[in-house]
Structure formats: C-alpha cells, structure tokens
C-alpha atoms as a PDB file:
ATOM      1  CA  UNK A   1       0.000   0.000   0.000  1.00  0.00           C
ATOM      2  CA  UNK A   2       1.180   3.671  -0.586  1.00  0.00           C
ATOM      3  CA  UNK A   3       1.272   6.239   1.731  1.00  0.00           C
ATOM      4  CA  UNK A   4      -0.917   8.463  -0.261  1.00  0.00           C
ATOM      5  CA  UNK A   5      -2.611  11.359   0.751  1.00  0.00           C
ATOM      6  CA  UNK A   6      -6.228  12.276   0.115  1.00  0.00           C
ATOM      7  CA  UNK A   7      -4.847  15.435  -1.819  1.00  0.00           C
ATOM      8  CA  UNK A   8      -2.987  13.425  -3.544  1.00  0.00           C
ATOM      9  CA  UNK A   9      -5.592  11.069  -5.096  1.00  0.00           C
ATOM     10  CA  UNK A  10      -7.471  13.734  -5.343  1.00  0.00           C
ATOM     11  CA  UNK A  11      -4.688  15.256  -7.956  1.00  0.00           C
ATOM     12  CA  UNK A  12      -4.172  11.774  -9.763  1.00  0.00           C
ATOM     13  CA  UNK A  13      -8.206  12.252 -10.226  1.00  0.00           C
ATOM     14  CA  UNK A  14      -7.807  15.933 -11.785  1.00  0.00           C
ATOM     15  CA  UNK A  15      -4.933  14.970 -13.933  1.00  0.00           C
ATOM     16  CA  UNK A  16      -7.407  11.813 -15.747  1.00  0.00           C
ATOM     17  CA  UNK A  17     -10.631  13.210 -15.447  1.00  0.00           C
ATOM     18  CA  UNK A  18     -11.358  13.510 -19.249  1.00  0.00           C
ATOM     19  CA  UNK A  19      -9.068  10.315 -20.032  1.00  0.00           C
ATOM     20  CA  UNK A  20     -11.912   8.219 -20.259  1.00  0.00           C
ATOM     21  CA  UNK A  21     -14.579  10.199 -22.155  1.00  0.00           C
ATOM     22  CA  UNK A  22     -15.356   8.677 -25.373  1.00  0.00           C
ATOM     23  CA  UNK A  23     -14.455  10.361 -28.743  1.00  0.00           C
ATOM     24  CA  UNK A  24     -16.927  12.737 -29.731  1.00  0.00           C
ATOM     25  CA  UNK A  25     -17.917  13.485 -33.158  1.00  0.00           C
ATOM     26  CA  UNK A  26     -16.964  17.658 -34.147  1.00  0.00           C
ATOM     27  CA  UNK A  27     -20.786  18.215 -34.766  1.00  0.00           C
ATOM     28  CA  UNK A  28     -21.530  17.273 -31.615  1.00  0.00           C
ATOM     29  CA  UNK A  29     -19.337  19.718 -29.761  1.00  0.00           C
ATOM     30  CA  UNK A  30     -21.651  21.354 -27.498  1.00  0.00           C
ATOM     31  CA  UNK A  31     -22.198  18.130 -26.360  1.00  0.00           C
ATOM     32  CA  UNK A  32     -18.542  17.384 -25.338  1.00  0.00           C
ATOM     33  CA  UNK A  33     -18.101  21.227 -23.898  1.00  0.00           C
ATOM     34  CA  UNK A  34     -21.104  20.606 -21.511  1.00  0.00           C
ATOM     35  CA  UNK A  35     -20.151  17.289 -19.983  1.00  0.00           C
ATOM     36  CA  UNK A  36     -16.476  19.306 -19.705  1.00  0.00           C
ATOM     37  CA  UNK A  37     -18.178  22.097 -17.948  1.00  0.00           C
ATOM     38  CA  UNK A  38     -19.540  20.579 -15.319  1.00  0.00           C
ATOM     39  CA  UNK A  39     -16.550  17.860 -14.933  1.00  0.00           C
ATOM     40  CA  UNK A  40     -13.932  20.448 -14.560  1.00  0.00           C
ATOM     41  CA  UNK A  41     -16.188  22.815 -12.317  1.00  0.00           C
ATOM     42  CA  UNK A  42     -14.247  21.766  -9.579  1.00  0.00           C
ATOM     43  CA  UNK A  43     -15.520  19.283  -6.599  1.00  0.00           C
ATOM     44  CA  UNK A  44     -13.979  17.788  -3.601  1.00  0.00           C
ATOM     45  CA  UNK A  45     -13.947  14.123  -5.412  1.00  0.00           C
ATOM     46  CA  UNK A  46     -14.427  12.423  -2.592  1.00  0.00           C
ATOM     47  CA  UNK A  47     -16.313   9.402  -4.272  1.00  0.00           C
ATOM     48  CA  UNK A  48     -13.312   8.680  -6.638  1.00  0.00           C
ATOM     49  CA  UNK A  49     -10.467   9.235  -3.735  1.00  0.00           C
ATOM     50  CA  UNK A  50     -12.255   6.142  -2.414  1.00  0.00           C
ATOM     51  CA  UNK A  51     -12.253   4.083  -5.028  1.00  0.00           C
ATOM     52  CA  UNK A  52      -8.058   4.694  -5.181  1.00  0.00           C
ATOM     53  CA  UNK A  53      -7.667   4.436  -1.460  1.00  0.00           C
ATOM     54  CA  UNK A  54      -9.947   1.648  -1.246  1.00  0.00           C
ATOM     55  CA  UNK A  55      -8.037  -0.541  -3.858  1.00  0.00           C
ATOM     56  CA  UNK A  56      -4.721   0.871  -2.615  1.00  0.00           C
ATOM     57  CA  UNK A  57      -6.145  -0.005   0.988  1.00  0.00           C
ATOM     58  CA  UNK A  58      -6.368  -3.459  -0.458  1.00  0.00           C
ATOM     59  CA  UNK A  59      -3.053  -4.243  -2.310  1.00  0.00           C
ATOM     60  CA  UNK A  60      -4.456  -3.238  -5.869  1.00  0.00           C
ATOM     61  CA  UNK A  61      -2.660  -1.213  -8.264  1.00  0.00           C
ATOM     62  CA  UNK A  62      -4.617   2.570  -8.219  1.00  0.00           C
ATOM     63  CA  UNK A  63      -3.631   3.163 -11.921  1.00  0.00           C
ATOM     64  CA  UNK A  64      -5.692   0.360 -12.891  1.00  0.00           C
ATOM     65  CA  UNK A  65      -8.939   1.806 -10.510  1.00  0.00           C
ATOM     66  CA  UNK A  66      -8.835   4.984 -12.237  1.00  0.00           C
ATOM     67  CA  UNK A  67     -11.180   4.154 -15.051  1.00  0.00           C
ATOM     68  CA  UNK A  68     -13.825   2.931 -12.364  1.00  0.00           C
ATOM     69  CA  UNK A  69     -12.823   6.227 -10.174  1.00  0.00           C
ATOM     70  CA  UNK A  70     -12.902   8.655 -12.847  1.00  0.00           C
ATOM     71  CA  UNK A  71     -16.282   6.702 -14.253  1.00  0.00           C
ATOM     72  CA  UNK A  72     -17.681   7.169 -10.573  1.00  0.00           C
ATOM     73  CA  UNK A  73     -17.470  10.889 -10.878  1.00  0.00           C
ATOM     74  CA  UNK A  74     -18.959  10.966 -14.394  1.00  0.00           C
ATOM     75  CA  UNK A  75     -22.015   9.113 -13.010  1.00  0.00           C
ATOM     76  CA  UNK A  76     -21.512  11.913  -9.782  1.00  0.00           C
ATOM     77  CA  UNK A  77     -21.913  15.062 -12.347  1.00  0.00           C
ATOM     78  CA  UNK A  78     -24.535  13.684 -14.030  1.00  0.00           C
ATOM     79  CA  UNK A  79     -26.862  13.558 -11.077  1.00  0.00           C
ATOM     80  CA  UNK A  80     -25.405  17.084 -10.177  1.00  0.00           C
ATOM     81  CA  UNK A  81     -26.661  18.435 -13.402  1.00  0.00           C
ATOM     82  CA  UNK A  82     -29.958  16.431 -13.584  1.00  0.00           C
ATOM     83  CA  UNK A  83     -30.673  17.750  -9.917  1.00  0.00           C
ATOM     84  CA  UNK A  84     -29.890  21.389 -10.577  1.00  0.00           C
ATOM     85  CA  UNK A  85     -32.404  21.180 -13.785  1.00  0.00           C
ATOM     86  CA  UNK A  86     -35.865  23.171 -12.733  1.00  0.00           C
ATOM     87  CA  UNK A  87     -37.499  20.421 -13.083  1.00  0.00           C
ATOM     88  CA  UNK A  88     -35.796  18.634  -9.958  1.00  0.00           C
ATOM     89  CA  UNK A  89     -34.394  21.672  -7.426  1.00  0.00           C
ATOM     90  CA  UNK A  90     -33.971  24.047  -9.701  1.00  0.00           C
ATOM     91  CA  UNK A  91     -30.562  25.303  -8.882  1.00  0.00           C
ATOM     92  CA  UNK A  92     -28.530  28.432 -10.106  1.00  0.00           C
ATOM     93  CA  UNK A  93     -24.637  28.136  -8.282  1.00  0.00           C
ATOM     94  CA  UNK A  94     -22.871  24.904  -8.093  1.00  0.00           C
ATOM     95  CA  UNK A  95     -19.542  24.630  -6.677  1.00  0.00           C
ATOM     96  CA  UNK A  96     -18.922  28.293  -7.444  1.00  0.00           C
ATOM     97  CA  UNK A  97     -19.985  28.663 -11.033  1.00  0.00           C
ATOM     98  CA  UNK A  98     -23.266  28.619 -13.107  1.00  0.00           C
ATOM     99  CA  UNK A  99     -25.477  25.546 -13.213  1.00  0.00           C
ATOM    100  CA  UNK A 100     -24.890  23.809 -16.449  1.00  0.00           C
ATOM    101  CA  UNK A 101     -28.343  24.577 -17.541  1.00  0.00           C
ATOM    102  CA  UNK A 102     -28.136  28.271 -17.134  1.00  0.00           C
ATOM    103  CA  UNK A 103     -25.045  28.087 -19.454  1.00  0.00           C
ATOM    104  CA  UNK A 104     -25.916  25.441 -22.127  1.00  0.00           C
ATOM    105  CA  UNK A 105     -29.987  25.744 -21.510  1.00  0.00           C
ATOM    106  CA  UNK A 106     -31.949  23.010 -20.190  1.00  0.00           C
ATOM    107  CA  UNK A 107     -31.896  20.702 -23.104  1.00  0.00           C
ATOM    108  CA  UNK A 108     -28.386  20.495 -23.214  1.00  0.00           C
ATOM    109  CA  UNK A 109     -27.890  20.157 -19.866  1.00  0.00           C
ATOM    110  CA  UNK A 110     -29.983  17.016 -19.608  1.00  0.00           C
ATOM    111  CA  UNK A 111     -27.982  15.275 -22.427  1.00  0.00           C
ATOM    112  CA  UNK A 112     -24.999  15.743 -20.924  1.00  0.00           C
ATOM    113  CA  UNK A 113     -26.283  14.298 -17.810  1.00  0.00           C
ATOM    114  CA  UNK A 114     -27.193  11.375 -20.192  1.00  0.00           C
ATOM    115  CA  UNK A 115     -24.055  11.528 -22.311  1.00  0.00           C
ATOM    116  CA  UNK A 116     -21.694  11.166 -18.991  1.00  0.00           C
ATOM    117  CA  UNK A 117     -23.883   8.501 -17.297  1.00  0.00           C
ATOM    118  CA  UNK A 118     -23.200   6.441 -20.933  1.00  0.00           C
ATOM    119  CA  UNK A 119     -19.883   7.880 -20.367  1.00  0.00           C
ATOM    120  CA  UNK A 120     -18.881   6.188 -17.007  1.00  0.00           C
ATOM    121  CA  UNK A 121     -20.465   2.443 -18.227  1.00  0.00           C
ATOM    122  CA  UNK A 122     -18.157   2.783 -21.439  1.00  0.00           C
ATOM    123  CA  UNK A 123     -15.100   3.744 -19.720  1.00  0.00           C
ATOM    124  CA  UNK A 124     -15.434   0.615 -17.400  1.00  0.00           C
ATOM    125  CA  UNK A 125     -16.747  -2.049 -19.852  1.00  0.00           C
ATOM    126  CA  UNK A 126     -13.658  -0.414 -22.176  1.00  0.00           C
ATOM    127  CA  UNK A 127     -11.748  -1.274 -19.548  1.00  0.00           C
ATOM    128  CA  UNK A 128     -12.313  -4.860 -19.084  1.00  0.00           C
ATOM    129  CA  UNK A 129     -12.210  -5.713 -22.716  1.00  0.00           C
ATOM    130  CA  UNK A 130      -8.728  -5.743 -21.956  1.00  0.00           C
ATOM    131  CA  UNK A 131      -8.944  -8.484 -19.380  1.00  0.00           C
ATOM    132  CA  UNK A 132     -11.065 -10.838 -21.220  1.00  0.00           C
ATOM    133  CA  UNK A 133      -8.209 -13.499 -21.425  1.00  0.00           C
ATOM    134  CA  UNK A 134      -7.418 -12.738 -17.188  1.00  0.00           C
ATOM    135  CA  UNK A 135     -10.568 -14.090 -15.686  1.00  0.00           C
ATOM    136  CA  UNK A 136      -9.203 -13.361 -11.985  1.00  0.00           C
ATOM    137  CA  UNK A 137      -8.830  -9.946 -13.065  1.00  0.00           C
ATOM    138  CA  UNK A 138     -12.151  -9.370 -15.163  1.00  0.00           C
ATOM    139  CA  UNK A 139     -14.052 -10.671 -12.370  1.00  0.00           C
ATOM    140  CA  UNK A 140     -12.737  -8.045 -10.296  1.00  0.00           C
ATOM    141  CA  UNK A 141     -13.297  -5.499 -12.807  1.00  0.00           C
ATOM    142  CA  UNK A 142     -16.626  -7.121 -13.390  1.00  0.00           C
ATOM    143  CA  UNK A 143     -17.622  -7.066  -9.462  1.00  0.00           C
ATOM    144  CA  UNK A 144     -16.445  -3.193  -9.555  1.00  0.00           C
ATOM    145  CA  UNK A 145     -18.730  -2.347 -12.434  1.00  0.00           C
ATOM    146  CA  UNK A 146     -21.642  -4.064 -10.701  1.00  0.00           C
ATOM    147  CA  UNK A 147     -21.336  -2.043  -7.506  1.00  0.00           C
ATOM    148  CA  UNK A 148     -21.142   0.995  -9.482  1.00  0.00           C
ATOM    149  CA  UNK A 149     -24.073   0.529 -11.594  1.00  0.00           C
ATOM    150  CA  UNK A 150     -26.041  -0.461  -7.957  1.00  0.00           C
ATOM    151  CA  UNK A 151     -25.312   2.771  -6.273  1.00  0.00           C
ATOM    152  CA  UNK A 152     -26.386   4.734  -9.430  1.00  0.00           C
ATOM    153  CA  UNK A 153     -29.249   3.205 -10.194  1.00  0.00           C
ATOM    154  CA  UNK A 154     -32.675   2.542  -8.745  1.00  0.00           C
ATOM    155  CA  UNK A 155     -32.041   0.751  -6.087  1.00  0.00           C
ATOM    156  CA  UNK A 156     -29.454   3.774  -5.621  1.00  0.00           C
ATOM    157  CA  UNK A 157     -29.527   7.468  -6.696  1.00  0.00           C
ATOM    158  CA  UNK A 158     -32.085   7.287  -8.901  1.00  0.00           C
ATOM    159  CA  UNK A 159     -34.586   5.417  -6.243  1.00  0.00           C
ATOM    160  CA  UNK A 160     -33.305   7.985  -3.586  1.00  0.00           C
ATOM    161  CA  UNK A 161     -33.918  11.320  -5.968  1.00  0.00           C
ATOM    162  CA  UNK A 162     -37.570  10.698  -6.348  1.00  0.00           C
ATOM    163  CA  UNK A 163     -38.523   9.139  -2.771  1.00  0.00           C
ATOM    164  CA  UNK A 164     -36.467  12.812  -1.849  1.00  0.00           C
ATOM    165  CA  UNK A 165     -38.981  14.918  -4.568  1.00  0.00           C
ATOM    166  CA  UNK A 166     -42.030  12.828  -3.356  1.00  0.00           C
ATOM    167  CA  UNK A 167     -41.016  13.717   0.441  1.00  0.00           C
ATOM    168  CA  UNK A 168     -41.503  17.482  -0.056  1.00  0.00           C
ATOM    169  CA  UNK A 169     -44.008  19.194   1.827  1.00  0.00           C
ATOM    170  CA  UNK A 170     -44.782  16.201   3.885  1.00  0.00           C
ATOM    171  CA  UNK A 171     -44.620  14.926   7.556  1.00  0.00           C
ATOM    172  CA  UNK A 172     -41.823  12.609   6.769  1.00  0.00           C
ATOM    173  CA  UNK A 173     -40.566  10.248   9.233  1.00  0.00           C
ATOM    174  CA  UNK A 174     -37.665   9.189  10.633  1.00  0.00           C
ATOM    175  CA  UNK A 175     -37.418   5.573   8.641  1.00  0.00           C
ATOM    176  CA  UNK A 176     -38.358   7.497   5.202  1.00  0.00           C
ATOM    177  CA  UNK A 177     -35.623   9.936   5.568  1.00  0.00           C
ATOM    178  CA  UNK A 178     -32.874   7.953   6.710  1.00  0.00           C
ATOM    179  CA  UNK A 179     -34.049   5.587   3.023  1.00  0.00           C
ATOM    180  CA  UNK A 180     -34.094   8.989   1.122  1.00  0.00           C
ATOM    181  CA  UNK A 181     -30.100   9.782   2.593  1.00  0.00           C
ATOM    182  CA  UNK A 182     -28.952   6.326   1.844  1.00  0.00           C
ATOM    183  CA  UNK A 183     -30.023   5.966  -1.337  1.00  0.00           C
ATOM    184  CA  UNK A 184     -29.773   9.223  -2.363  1.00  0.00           C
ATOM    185  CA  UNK A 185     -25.926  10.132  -1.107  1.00  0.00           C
ATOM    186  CA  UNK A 186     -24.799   6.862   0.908  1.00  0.00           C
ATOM    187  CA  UNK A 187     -25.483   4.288  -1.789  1.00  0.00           C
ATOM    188  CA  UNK A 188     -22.929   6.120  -4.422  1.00  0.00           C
ATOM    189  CA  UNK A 189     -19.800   6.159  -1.559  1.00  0.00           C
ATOM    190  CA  UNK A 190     -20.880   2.351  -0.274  1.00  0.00           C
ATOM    191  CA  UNK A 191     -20.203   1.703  -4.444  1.00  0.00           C
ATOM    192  CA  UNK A 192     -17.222   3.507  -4.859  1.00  0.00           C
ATOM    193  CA  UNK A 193     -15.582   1.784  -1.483  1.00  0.00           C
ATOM    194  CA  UNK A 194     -17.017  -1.023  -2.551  1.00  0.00           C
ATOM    195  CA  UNK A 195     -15.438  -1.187  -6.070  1.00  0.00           C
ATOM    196  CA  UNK A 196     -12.329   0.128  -4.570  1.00  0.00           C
ATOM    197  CA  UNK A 197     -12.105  -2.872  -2.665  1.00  0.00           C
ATOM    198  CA  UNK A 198     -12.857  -5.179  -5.130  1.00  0.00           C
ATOM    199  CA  UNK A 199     -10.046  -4.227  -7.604  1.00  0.00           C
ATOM    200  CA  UNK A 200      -7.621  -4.248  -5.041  1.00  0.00           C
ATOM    201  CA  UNK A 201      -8.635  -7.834  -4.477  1.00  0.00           C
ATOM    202  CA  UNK A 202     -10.046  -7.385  -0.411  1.00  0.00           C
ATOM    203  CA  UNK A 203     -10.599 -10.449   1.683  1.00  0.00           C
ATOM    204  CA  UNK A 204     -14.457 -10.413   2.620  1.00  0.00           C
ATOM    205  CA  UNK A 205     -13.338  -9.033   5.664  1.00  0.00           C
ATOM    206  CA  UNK A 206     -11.586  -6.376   5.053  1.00  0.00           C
ATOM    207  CA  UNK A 207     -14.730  -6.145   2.307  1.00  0.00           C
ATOM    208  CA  UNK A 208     -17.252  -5.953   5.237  1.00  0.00           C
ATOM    209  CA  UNK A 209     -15.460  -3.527   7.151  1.00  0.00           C
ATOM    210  CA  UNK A 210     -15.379  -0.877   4.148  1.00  0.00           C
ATOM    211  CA  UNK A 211     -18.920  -1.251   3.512  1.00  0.00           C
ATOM    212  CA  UNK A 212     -19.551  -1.103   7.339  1.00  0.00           C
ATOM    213  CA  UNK A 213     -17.428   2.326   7.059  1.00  0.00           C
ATOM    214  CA  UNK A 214     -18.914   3.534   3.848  1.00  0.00           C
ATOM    215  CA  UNK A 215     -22.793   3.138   5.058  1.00  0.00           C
ATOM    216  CA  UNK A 216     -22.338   4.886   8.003  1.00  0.00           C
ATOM    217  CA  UNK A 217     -19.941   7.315   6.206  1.00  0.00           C
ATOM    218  CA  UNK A 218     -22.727   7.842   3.214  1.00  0.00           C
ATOM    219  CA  UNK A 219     -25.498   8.804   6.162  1.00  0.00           C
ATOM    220  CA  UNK A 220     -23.354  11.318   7.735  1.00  0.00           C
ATOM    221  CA  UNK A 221     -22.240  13.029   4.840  1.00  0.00           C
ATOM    222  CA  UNK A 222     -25.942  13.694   3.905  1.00  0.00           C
ATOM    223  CA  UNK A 223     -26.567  14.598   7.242  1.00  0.00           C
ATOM    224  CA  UNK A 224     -23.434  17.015   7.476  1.00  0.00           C
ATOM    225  CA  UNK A 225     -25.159  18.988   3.626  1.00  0.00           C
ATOM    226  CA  UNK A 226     -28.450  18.750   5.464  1.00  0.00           C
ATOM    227  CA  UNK A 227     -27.071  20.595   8.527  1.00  0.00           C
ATOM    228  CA  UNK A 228     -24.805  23.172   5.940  1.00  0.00           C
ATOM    229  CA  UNK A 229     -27.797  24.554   4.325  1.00  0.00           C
ATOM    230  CA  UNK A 230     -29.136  25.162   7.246  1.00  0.00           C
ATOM    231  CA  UNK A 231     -25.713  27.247   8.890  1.00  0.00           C
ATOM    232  CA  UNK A 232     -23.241  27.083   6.232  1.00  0.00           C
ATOM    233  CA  UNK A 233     -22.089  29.987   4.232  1.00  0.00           C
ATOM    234  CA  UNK A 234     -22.678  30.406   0.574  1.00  0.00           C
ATOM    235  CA  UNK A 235     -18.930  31.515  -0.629  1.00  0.00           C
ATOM    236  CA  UNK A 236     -17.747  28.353   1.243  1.00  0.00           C
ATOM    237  CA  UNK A 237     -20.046  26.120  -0.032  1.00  0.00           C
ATOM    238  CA  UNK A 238     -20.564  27.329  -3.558  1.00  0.00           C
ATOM    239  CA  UNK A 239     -24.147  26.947  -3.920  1.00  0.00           C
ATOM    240  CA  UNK A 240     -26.874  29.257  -2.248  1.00  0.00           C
ATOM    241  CA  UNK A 241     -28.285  28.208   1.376  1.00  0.00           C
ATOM    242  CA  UNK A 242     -31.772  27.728   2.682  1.00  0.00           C
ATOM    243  CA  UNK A 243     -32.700  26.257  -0.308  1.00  0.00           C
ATOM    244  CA  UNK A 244     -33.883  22.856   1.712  1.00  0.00           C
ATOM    245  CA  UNK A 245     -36.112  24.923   3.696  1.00  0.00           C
ATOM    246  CA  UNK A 246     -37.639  27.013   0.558  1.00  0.00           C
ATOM    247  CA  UNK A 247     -37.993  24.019  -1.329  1.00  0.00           C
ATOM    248  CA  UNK A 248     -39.612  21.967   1.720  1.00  0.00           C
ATOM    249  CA  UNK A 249     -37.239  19.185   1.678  1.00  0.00           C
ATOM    250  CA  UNK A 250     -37.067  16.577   4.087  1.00  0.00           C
ATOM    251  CA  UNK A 251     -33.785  16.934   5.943  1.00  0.00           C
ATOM    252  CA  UNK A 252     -32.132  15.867   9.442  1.00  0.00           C
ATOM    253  CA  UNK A 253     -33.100  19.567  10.666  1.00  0.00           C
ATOM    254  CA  UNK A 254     -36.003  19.703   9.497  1.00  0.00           C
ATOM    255  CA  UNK A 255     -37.707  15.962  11.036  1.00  0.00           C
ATOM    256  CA  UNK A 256     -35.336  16.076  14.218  1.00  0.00           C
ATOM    257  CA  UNK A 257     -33.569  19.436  14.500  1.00  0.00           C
ATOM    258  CA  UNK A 258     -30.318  20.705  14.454  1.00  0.00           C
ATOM    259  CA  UNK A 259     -29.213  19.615  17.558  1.00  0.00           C
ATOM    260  CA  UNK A 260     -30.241  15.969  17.027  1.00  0.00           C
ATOM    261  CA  UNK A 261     -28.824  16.121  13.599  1.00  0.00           C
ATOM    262  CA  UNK A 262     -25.289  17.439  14.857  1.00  0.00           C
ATOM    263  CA  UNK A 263     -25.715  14.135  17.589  1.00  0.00           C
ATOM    264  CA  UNK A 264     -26.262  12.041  14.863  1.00  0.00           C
ATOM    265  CA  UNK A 265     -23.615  13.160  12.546  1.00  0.00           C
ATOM    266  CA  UNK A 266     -20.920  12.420  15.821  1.00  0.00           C
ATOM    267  CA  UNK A 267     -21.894   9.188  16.316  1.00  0.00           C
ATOM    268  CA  UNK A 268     -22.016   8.118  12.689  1.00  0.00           C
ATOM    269  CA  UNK A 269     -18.393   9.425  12.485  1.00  0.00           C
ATOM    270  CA  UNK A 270     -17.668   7.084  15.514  1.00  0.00           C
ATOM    271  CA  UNK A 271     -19.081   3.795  13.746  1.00  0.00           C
ATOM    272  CA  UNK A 272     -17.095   4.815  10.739  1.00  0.00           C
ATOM    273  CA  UNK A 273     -13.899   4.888  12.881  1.00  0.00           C
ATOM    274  CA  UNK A 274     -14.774   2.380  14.789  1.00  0.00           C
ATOM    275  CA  UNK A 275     -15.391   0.061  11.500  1.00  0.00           C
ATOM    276  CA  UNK A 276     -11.761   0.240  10.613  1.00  0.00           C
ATOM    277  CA  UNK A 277      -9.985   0.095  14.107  1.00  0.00           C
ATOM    278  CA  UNK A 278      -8.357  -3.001  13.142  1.00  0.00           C
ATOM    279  CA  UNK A 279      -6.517  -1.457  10.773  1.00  0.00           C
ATOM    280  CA  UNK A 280      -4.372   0.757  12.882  1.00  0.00           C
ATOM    281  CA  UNK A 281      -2.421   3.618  10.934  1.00  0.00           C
ATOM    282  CA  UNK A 282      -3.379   1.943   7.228  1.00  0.00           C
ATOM    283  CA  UNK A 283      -6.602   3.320   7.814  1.00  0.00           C
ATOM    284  CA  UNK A 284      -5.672   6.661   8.638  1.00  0.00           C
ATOM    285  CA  UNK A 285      -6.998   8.497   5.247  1.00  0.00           C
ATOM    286  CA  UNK A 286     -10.446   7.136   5.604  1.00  0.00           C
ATOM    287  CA  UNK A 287     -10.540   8.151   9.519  1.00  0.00           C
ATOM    288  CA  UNK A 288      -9.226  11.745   8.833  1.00  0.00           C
ATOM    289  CA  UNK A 289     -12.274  12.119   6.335  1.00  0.00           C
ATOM    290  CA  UNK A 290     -14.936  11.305   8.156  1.00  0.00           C
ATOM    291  CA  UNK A 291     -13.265  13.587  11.036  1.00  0.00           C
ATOM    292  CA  UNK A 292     -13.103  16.307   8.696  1.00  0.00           C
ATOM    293  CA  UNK A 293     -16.768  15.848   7.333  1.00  0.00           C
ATOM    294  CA  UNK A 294     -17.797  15.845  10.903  1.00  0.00           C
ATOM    295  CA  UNK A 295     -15.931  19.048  11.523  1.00  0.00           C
ATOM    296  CA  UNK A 296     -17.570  20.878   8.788  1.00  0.00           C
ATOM    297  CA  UNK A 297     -21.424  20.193  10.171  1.00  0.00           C
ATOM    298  CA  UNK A 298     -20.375  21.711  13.459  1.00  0.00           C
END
C-alpha cells in the first residue's frame, strides 16, 4: 500500500478526469463542452479518492482503478446536473460557477447528464475488454462495475432522488428519511468503497469492514449537507443556502432538529472509525475524512 494522501488522489483524479470520455464526433461539440463544464467545475472528489484508497487499501494497483474512479465521478456530475435542472431543485450556483443549464440551456444540460452517465459504463466495460483473457482480473473489474451501476441506479440514486422529490411538503418520518439519505448520497460512496475494494482484491473481511465504514460514512455526509444549508455559508459552499427549507425538503433539521442532527452526525463518524480500528495507521486516510466531514457540520 502507498502512503498516499487524500490530496494526492485527489490530484491523480484531476490529472485523468477527461481520459476516459469517449471520442466525440466535431458536430456534436456542445455536447462534449457541456459534460467538460460541469466535470472540470471543480468538486472535492471524494467518491473517486475512495475508489483509489480503497483498492490501494487493499493491495491493488490505483492506476488500474482509475477508469472505475474517474467513471464514478462521471455518473456523480450527471446527477449534479440532472438535480440542478428546474425540473428537480432548480438550482442556479454549483460549486462556485453557473449551473450547467443556465449556461448550455436546459436541453443540453440534460444530455450531458445522459451523455456522462453512458460515459462512465463505457469507460469501465472499455476497460475490461482488456482483461477478457485474465478471468481473476475481469471478475474483479466485473464485481467493480456491478457495484457501481447499484449505487447509481434505482435501487441507488435514482430510487433515492424521487422518494427525496415525493417527500416534499410532507410529515416525513424518521425511517423514510434515513431511506431517502442512503439511497440518495450513501449508496454512491458504499459503491465507490465497494469497487475500490474489489479491484484491489479485499478479503471479505476487510470487504465488510469498508462497507460497514462507507454506510455509516454515506449517512453522515448527507446529514453534514443537510445541517450546511441550514448554517453554512454560501462563498464556502458554492451553492446558495436555505434552499432545503424554501424548497420543503425533508432533511435531518427539518424531522429532528439541528441539535439531534449534529448528535447524529458524531456518532455516525464514531461507527465509521470504529469500523476500521483493526486497521491501525493503514486506515488513517479514511478516519481523517470522516473527522473532517464531521468538523464541517459543526
């Protein structure tokens, strides 16, 4: 295992990002500028860095994940863009800059959401074409793939997106919400640790103890964006505040309060650490994140 940093990953991401976009025809430009857009807007990449820690965590070679990490962020900015779209929240500001709709228009917008979801599955089937005569290593990359398309699909973000739209301006409960955060944020991170894990070859113990990490991980990084809307500021965050509240979302705050929702977000951070405490030091990137996620909902 290396001893990377989550900055580091983070630049290995950055520097591949469009690598794995397919070839687009010249006519089609605007097509190819608008997935670009919204790829390049920025980010923290946090799904992604776990896909290259998790496989480094496991003895796999991170060059070889970055087609599944990189893919993982496609699938990411598509739901971005598709959720900004006035048909869904109807968002202006994301991560700093524009919406992609009110740059490209709404049409366009919604086929590059399509063109990088198509995007992501390419860049990983691509990918294990070139394993086809390996079958220890294409059932890896096979395994990867599958947890990827899970988390994004619906029985993942899609599922959690409109149980979330259907939830507004209702008395939610507790059970609903915490099935709108995990499919709806968790399920994507659970994949990409998940897939991590699975190209760097994991034991199914060290397998369980991601996932373990990554659900209760997934929950409290909702839970932290629930809580930021509610007290964070806008320059920080990139995207205006209050917009749960004006759009009468269903949120930790909202159902249980702040309070509550800054008690939950601690001990979700715990049973993240606590998932990995076996692991000593080699788990020190994915205990510093969830410290620092924890840190921002304060």
């Amino acid at each position: 295992m290396r001893e990377y940093t989550f900055d580091q990953y983070r630049e290995l991401v950055e520097n591949h990002i469009l690598d794995f976009l397919p070839d687009i025809d010249p006519k089609s430009i605007t097509l190819y500028e608008s997935m670009k857009y919204s790829l390049t807007a920025g980010g923290k990449r946090i799904r992604p860095v776990l896909v290259l820690a998790a496989c480094d965590f496991c003895g796999g070679k991170i060059e070889e994940a970055l087609p599944y990490a990189c893919a993982i962020e496609y699938i990411h900015t598509y739901s971005l863009i598709h959720d900004d779209l006035p048909c869904m929240d109807d968002d202006d500001m994301r991560r700093g800059v524009p919406t992609n709709h009110k740059v490209y228009g709404e049409a366009v917008a919604t086929l590059a959401g399509d063109g990088l979801q198509a995007a992501a599955f390419e860049a990983m089937n691509r990918d294990m074409l070139l394993y086809l005569d390996d079958s220890s290593a294409l059932n890896r990359r096979a395994r990867a793939c599958y947890e990827i398309c899970k988390g994004s699909g619906c029985r993942g973000i899609v599922a959690g997106q409109i149980a979330d739209m259907e939830a507004e301006d209702k008395n939610c409960s507790r059970e609903m919400l915490d099935y709108i955060h995990i499919t709806k944020t968790a399920a994507l991170i659970i994949a990409a640790v998940r897939a991590g894990a699975y190209l760097g070859n994991a034991d199914s113990k060290t397998l369980e103890d991601l996932t373990m990490y990554a659900e209760n991980l997934g929950l409290a990084f909702q839970i932290c964006d629930d809580i930021l809307d509610v007290i964070g500021e806008e320059a920080m965050l990139g995207k205006k505040t209050g917009a749960d509240a004006a759009n009468k979302k269903a949120t930790y705050p909202s159902v249980v309060g702040l309070d509550e929702s800054k008690q939950r977000l601690k001990e979700l951070t715990n049973k993240a650490i606590d998932a990995l405490s076996d692991y000593y030091d080699n788990a020190e990137l994915f205990v510093k994140l969830a410290k620092i996620l924890e840190t921002r909902g304060k």
